[in-house]
Structure formats: structure tokens, C-alpha cells
PDB file of N, CA and C in Angstrom:
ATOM      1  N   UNK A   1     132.584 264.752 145.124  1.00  0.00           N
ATOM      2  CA  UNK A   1     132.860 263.782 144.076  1.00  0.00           C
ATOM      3  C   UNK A   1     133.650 264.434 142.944  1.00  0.00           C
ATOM      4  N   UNK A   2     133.644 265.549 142.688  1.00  0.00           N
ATOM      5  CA  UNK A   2     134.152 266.342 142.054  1.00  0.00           C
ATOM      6  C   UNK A   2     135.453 266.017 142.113  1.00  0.00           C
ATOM      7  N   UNK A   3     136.007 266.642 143.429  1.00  0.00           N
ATOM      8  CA  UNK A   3     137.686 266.476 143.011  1.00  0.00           C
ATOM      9  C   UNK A   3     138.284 265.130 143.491  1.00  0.00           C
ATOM     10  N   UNK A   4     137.057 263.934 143.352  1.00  0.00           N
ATOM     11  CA  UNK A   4     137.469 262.918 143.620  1.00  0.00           C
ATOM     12  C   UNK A   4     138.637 262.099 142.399  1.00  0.00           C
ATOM     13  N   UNK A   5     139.818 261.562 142.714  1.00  0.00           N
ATOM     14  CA  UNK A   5     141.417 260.706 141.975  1.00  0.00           C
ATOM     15  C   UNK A   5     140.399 260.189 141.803  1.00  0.00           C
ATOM     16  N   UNK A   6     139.355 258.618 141.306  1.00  0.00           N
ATOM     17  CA  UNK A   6     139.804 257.392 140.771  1.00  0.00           C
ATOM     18  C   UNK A   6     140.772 257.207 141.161  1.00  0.00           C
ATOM     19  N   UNK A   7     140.994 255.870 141.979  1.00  0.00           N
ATOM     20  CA  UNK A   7     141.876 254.595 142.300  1.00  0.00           C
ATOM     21  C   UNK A   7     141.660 253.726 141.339  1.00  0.00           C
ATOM     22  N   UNK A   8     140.495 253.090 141.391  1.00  0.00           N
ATOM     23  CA  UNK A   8     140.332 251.883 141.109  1.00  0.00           C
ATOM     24  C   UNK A   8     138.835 251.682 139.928  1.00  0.00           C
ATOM     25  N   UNK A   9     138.837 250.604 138.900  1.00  0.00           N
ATOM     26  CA  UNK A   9     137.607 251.111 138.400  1.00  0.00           C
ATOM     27  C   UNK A   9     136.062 251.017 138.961  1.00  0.00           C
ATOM     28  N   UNK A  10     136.214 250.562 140.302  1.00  0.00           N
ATOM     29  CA  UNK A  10     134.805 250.842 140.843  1.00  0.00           C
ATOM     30  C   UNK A  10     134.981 252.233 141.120  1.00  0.00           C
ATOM     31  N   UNK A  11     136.066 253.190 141.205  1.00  0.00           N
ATOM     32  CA  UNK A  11     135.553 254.334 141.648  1.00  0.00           C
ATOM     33  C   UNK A  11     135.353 255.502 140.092  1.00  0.00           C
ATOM     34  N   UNK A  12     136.054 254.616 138.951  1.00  0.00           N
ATOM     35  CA  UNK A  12     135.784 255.011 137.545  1.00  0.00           C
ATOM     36  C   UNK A  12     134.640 255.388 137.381  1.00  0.00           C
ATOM     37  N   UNK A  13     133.819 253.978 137.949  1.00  0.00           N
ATOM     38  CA  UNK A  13     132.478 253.596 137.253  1.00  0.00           C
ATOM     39  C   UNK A  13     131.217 254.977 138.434  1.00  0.00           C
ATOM     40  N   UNK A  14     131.518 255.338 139.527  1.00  0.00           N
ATOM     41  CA  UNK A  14     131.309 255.947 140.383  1.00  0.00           C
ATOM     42  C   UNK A  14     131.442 257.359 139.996  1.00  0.00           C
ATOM     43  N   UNK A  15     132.637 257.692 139.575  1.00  0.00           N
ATOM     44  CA  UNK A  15     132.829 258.887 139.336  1.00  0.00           C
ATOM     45  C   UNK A  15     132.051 259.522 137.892  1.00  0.00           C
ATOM     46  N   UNK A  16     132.186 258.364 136.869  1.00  0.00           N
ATOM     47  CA  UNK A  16     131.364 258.417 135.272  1.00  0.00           C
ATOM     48  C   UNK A  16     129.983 258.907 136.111  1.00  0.00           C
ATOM     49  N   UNK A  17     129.160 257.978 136.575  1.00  0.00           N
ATOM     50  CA  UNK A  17     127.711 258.676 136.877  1.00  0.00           C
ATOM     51  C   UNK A  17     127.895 259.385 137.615  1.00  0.00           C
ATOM     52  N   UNK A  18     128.534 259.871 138.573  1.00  0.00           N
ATOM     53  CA  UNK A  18     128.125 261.124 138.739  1.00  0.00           C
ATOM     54  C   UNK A  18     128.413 262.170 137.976  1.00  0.00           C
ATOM     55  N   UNK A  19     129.422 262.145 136.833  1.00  0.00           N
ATOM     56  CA  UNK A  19     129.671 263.348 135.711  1.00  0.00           C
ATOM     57  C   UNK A  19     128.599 263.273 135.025  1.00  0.00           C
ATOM     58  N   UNK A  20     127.835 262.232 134.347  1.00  0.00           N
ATOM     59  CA  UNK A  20     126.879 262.263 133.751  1.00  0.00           C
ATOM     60  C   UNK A  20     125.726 262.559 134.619  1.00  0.00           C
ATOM     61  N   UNK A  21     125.368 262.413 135.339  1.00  0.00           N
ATOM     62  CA  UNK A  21     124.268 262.894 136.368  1.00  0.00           C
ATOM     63  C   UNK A  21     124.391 264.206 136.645  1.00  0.00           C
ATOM     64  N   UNK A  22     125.665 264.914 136.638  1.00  0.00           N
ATOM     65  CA  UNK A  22     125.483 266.182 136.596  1.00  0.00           C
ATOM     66  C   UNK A  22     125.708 267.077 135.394  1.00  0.00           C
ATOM     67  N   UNK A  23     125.354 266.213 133.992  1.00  0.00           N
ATOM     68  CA  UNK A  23     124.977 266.791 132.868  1.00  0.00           C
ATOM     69  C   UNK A  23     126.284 267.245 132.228  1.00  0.00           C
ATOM     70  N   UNK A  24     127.561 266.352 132.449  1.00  0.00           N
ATOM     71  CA  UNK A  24     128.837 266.670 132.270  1.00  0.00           C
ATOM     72  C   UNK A  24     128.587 265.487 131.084  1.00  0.00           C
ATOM     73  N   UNK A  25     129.937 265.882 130.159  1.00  0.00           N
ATOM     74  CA  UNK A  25     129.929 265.208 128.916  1.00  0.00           C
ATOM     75  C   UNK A  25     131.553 263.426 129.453  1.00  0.00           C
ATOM     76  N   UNK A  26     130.952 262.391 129.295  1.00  0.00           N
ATOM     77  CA  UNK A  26     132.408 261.581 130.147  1.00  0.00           C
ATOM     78  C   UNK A  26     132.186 260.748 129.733  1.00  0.00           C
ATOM     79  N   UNK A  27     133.247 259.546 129.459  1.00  0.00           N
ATOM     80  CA  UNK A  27     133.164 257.871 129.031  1.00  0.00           C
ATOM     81  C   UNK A  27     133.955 257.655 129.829  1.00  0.00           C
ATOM     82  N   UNK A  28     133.859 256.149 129.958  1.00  0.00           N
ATOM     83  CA  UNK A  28     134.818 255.691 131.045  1.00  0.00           C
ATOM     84  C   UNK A  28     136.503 256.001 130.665  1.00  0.00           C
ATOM     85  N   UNK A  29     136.511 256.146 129.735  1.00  0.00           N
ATOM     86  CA  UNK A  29     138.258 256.158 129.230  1.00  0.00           C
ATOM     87  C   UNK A  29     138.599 257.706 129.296  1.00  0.00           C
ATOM     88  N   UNK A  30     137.883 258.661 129.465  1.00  0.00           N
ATOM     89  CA  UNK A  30     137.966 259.986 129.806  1.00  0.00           C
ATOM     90  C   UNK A  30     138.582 260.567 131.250  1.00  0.00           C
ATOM     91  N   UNK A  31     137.727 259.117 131.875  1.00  0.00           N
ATOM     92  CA  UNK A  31     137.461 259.316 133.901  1.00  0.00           C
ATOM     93  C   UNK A  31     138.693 258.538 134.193  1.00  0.00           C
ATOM     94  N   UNK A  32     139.319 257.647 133.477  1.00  0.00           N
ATOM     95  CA  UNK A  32     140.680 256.845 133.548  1.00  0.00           C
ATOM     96  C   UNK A  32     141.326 258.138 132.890  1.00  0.00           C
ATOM     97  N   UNK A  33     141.614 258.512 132.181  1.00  0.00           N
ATOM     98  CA  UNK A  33     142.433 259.543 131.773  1.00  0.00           C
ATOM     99  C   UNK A  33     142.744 260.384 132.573  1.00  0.00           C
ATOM    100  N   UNK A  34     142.071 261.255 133.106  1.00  0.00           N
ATOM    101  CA  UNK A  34     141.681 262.176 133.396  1.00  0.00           C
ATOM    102  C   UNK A  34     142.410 261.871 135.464  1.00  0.00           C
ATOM    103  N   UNK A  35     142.179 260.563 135.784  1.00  0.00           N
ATOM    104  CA  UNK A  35     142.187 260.004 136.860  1.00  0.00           C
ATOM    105  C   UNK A  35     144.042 260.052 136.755  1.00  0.00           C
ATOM    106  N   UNK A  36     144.390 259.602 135.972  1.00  0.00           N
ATOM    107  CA  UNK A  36     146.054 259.451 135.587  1.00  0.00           C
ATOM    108  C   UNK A  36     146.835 261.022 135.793  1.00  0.00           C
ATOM    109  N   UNK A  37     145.944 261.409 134.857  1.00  0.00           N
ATOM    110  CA  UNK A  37     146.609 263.003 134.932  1.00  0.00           C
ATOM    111  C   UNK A  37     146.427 263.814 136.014  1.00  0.00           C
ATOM    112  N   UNK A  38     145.385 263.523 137.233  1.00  0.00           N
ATOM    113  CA  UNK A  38     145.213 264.296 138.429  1.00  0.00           C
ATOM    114  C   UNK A  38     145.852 263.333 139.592  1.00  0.00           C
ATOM    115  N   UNK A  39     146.094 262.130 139.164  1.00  0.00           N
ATOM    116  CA  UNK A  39     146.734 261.475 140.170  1.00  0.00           C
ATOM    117  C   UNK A  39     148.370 261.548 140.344  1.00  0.00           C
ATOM    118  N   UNK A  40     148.640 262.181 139.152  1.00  0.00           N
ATOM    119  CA  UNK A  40     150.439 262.606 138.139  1.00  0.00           C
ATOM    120  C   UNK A  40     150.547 263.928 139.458  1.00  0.00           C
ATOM    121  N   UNK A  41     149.729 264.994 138.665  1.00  0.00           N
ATOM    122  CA  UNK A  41     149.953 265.632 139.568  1.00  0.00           C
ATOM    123  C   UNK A  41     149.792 265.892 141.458  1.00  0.00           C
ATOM    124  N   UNK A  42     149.304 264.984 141.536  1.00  0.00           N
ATOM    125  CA  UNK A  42     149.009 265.100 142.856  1.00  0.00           C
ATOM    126  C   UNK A  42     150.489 264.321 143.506  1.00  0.00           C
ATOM    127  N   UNK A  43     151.463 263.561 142.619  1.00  0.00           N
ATOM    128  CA  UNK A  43     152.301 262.959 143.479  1.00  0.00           C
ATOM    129  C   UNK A  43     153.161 264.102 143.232  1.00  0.00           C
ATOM    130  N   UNK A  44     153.560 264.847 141.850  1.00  0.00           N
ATOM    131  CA  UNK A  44     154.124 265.922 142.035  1.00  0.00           C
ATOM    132  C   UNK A  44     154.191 266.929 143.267  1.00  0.00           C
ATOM    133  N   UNK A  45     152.631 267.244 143.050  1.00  0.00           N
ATOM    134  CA  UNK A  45     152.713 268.465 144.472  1.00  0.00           C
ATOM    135  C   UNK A  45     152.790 268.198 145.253  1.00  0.00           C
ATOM    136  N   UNK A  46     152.476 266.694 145.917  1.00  0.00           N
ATOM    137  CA  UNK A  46     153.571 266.394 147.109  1.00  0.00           C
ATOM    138  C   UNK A  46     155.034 266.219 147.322  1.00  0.00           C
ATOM    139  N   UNK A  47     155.613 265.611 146.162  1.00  0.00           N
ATOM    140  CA  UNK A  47     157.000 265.253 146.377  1.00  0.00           C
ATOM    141  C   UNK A  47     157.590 267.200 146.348  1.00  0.00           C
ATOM    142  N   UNK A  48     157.049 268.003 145.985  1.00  0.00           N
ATOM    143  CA  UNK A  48     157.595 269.245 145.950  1.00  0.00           C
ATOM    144  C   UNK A  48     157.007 270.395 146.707  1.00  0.00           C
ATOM    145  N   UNK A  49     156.420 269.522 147.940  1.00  0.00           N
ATOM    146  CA  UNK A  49     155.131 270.146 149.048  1.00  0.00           C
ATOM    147  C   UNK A  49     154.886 271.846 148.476  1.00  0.00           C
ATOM    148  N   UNK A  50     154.234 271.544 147.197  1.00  0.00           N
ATOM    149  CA  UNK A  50     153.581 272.384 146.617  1.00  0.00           C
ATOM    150  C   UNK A  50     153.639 272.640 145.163  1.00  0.00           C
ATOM    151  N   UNK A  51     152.566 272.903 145.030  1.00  0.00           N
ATOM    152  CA  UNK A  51     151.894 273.332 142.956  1.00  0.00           C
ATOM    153  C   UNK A  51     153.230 274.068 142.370  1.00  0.00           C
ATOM    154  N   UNK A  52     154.406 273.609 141.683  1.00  0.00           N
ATOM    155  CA  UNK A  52     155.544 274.315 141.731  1.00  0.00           C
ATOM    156  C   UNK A  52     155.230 274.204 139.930  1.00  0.00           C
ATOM    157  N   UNK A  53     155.127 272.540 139.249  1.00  0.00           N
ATOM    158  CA  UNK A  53     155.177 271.910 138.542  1.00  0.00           C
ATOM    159  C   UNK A  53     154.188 271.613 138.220  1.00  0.00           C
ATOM    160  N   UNK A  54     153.771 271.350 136.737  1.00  0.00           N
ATOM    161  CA  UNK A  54     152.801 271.436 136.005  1.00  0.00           C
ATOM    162  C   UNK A  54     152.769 269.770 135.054  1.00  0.00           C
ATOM    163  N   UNK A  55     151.787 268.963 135.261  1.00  0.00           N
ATOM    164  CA  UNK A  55     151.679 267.559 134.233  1.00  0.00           C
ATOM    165  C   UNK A  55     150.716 267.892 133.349  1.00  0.00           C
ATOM    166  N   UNK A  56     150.749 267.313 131.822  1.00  0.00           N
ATOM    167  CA  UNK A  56     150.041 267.241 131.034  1.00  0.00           C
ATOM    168  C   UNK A  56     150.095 266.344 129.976  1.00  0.00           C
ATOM    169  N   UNK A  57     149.296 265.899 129.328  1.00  0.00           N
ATOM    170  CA  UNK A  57     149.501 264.655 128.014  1.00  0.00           C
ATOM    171  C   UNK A  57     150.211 265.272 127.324  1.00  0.00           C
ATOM    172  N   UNK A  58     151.006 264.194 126.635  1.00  0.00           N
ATOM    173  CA  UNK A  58     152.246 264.558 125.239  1.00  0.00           C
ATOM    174  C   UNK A  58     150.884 264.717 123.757  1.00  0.00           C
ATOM    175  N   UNK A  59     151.936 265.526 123.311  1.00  0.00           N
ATOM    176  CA  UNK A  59     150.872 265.634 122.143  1.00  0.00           C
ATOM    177  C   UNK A  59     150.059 264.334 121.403  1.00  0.00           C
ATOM    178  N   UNK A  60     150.645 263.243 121.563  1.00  0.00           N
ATOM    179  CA  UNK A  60     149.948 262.070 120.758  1.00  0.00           C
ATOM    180  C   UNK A  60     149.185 261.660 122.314  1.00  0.00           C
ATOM    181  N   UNK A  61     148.909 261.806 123.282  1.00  0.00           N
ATOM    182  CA  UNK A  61     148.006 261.717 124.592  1.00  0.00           C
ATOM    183  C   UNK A  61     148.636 260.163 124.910  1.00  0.00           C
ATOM    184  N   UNK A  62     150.099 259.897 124.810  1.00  0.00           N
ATOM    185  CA  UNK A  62     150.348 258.371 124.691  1.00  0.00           C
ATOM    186  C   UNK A  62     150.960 258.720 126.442  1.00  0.00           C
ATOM    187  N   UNK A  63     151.908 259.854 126.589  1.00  0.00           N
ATOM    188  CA  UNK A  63     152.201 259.907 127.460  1.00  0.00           C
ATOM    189  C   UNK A  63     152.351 261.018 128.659  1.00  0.00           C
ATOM    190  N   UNK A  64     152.756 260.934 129.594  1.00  0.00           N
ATOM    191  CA  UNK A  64     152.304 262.525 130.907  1.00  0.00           C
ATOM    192  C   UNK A  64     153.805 263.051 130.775  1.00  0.00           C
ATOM    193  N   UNK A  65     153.789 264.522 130.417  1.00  0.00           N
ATOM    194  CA  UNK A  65     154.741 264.844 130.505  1.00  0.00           C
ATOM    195  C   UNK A  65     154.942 265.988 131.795  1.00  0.00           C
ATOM    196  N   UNK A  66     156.184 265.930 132.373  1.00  0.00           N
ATOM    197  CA  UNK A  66     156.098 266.959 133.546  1.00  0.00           C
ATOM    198  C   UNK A  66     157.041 268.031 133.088  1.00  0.00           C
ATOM    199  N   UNK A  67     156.456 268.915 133.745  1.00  0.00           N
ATOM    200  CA  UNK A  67     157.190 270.515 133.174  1.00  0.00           C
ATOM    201  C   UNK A  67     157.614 271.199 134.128  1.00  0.00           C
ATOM    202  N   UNK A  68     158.923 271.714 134.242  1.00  0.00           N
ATOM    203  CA  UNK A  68     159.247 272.126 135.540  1.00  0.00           C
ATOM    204  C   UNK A  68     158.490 273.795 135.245  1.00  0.00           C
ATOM    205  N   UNK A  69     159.040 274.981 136.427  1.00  0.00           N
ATOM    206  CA  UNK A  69     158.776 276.141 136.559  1.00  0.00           C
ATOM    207  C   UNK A  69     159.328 276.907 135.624  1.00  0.00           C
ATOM    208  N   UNK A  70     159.848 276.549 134.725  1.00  0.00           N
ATOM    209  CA  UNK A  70     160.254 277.165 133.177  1.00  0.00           C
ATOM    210  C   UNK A  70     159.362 276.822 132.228  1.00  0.00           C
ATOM    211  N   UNK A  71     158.964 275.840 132.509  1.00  0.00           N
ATOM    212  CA  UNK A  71     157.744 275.458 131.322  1.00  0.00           C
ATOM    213  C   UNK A  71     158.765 274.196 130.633  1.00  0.00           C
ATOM    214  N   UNK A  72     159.712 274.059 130.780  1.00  0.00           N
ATOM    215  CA  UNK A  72     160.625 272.709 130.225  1.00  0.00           C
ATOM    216  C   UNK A  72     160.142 271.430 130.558  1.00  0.00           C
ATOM    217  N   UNK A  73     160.309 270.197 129.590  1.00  0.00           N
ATOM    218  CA  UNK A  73     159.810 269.159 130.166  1.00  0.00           C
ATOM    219  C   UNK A  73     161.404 268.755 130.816  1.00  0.00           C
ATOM    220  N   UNK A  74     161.041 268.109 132.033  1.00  0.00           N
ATOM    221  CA  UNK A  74     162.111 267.458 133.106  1.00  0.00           C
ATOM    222  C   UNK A  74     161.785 266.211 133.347  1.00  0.00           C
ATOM    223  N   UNK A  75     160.648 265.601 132.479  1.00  0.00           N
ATOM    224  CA  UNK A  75     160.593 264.035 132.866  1.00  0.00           C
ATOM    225  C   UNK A  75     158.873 263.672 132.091  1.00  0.00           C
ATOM    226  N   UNK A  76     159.201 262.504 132.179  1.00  0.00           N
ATOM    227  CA  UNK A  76     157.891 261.962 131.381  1.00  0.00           C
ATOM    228  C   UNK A  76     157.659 260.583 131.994  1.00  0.00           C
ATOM    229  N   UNK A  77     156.346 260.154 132.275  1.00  0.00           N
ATOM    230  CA  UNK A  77     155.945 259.128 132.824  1.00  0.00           C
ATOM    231  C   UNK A  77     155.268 258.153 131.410  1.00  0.00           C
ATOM    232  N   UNK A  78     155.485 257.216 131.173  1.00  0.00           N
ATOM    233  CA  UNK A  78     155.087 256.401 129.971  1.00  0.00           C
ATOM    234  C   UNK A  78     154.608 255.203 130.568  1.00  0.00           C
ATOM    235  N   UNK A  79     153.819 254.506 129.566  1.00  0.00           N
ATOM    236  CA  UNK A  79     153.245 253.124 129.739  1.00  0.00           C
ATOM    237  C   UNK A  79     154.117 252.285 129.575  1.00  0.00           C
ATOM    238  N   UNK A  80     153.525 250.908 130.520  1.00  0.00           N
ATOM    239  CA  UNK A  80     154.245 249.709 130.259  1.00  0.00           C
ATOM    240  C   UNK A  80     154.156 249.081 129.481  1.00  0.00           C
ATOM    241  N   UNK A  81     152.302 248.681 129.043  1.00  0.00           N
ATOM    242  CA  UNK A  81     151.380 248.465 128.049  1.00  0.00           C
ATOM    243  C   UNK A  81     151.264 249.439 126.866  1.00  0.00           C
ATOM    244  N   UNK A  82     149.839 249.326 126.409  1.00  0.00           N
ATOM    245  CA  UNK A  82     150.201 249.731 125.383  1.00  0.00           C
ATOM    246  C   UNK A  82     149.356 251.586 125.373  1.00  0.00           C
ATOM    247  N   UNK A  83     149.466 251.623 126.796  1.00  0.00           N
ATOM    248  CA  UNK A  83     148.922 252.973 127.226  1.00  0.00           C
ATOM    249  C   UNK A  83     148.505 253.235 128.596  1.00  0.00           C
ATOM    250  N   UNK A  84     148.708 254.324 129.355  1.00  0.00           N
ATOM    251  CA  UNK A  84     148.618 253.692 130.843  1.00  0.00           C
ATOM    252  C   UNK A  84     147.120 253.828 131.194  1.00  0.00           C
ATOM    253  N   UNK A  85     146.111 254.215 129.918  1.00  0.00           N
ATOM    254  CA  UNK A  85     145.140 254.143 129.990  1.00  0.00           C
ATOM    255  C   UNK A  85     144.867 252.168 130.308  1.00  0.00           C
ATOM    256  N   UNK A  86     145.452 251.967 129.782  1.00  0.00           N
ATOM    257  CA  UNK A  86     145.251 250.085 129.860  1.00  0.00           C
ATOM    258  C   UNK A  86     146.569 249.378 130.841  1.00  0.00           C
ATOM    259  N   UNK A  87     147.381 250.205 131.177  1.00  0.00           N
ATOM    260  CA  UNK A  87     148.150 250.039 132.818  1.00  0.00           C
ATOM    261  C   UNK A  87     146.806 249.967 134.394  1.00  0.00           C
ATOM    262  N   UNK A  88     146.118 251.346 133.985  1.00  0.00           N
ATOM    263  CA  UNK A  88     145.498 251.192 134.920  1.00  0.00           C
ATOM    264  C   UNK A  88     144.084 250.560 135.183  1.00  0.00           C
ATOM    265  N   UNK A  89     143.852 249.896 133.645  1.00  0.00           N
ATOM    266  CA  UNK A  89     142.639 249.151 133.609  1.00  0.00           C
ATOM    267  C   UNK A  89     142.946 247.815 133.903  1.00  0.00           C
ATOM    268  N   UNK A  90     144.295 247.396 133.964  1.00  0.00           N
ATOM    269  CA  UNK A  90     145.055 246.067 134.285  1.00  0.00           C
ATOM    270  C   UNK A  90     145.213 246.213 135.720  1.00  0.00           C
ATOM    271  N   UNK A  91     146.450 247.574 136.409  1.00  0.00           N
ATOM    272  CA  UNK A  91     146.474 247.509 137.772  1.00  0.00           C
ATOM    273  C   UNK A  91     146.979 248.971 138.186  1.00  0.00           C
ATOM    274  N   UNK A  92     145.444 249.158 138.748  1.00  0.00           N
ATOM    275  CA  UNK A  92     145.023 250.402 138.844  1.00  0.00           C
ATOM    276  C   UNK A  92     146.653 251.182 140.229  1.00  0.00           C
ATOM    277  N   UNK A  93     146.089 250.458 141.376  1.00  0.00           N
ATOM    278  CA  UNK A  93     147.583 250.504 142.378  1.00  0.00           C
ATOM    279  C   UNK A  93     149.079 250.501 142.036  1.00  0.00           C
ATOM    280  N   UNK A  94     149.293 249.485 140.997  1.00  0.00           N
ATOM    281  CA  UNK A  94     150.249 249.372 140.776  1.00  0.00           C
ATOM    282  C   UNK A  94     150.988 250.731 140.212  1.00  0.00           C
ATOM    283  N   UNK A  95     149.909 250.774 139.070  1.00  0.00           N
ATOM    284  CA  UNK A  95     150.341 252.077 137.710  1.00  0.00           C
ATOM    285  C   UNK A  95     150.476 253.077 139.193  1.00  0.00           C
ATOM    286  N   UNK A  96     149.386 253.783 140.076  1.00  0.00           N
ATOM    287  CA  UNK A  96     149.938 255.082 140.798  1.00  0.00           C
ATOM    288  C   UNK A  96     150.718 254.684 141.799  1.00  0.00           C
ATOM    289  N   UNK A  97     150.972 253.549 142.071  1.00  0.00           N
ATOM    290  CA  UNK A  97     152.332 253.158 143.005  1.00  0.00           C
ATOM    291  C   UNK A  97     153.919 253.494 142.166  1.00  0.00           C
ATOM    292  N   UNK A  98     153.868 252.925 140.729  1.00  0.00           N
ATOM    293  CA  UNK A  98     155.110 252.973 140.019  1.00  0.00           C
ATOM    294  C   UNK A  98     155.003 254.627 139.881  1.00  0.00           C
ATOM    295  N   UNK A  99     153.597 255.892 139.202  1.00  0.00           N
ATOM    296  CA  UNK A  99     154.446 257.339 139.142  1.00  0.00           C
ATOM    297  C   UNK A  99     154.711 257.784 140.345  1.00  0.00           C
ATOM    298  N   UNK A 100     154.337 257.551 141.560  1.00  0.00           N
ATOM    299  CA  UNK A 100     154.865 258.176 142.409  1.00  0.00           C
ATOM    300  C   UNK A 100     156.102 257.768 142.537  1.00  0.00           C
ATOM    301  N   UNK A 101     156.885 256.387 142.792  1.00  0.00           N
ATOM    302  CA  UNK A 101     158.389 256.471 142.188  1.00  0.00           C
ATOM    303  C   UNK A 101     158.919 257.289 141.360  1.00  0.00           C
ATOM    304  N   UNK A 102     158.134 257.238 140.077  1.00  0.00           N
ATOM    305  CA  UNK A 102     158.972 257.461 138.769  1.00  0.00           C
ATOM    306  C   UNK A 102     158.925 259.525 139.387  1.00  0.00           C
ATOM    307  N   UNK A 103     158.014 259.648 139.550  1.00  0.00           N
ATOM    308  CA  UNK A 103     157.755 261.465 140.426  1.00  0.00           C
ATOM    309  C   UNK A 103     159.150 261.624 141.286  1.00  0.00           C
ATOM    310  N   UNK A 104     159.079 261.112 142.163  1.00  0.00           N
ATOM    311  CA  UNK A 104     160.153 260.897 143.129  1.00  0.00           C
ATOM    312  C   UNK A 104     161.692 261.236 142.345  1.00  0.00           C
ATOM    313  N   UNK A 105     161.865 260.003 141.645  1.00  0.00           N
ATOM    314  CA  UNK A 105     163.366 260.323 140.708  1.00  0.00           C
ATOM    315  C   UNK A 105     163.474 261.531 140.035  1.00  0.00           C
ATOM    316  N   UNK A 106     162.025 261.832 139.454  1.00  0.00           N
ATOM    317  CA  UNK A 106     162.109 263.295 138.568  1.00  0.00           C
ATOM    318  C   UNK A 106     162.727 264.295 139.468  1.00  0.00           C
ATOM    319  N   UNK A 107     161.944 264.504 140.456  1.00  0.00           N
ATOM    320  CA  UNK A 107     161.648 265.765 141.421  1.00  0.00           C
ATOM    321  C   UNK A 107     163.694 265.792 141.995  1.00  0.00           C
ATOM    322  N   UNK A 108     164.618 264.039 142.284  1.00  0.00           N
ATOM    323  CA  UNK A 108     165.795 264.568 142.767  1.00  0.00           C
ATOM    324  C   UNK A 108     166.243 264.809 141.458  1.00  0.00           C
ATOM    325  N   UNK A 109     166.089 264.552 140.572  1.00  0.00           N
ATOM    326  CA  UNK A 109     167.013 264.782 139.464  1.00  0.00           C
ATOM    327  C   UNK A 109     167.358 266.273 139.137  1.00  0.00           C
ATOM    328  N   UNK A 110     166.218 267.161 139.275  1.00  0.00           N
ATOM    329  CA  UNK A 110     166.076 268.101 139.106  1.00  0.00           C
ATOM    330  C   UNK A 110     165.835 269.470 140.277  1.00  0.00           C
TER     331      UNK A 110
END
């Protein structure tokens, strides 16, 4: 359960108790967060069949920024709404259907 993505928020709500059951500190908007940023990278390290590239929140946590092997940002994934914390509380598929596109364009661009 550990290195379980969140898809969807039944698996939010799934993943919250078990962080709290194992005496981990989590709210649901943590396990959505948190779900965004491991699901960022996970389309990365596939589109570049391997950990090359590094995702992380922009300093105001509004948006994922990707960093190539220089440490440069080469692309940024942003909300449609008014945070993709509330992209993926609207449509959970959709939001990791659109970064793996938006991954995709990064990865030829660069």
C-alpha cells in the first residue's frame, strides 16, 4: 500500500487509512497531492524508460515542475481548475490521462 499512485478517490480514501493506521501524519489533500506528484513522475520515467528526470511542486505548490538532468526546469504541468489538487477531485483519469500527454511533449521537446 505503500507505494501505492491513487487513481481515484476511493483509492485516496484507502490509501489515507492506511497512512494513518500506520501512525503516519496525512489528510486527504496530502494523499491527492502527493498521488499527482508520484503519478508526474511515474509518466516521466516511463516516457524516458528510466529515473533520468526529477518532478516537484513550484514554490507556491500551485504547480509540478519537471527538471531535466541539469537540474533545469524543461516543462511544467499546471491546472485547468483552480489547482490540480481539484482537477483530480473533479476527474481523477482525466487529470493523469492529460500529464501523461503533457510528459510526452516535454520528454520530445527536449
Amino acid at each position: 500500500m505503500q507505494n501505492l499512485i491513487p487513481g481515484d478517490m476511493l483509492e485516496v480514501g484507502q490509501k489515507l487509512r492506511w497512512e494513518l493506521d500506520t501512525g503516519m501524519t496525512a489528510d486527504e489533500q496530502s494523499v491527492i497531492n502527493d498521488a499527482v506528484l508520484a503519478g508526474t513522475q511515474y509518466f516521466v520515467d516511463e516516457a524516458l524508460e528510466g529515473s533520468y528526470w526529477t518532478v516537484k511542486w513550484d514554490s507556491q505548490h500551485q504547480n509540478v515542475a519537471i527538471y531535466g538532468s541539469d537540474g533545469t526546469i524543461v516543462g511544467t504541468i499546471k491546472p485547468v481548475g483552480a489547482s490540480l489538487e481539484a482537477d483530480f477531485r473533479q476527474d481523477s483519469q482525466r487529470l493523469f490521462i492529460r500529464i501523461e500527454k503533457e510528459v510526452a511533449v516535454v520528454v520530445r521537446k527536449n
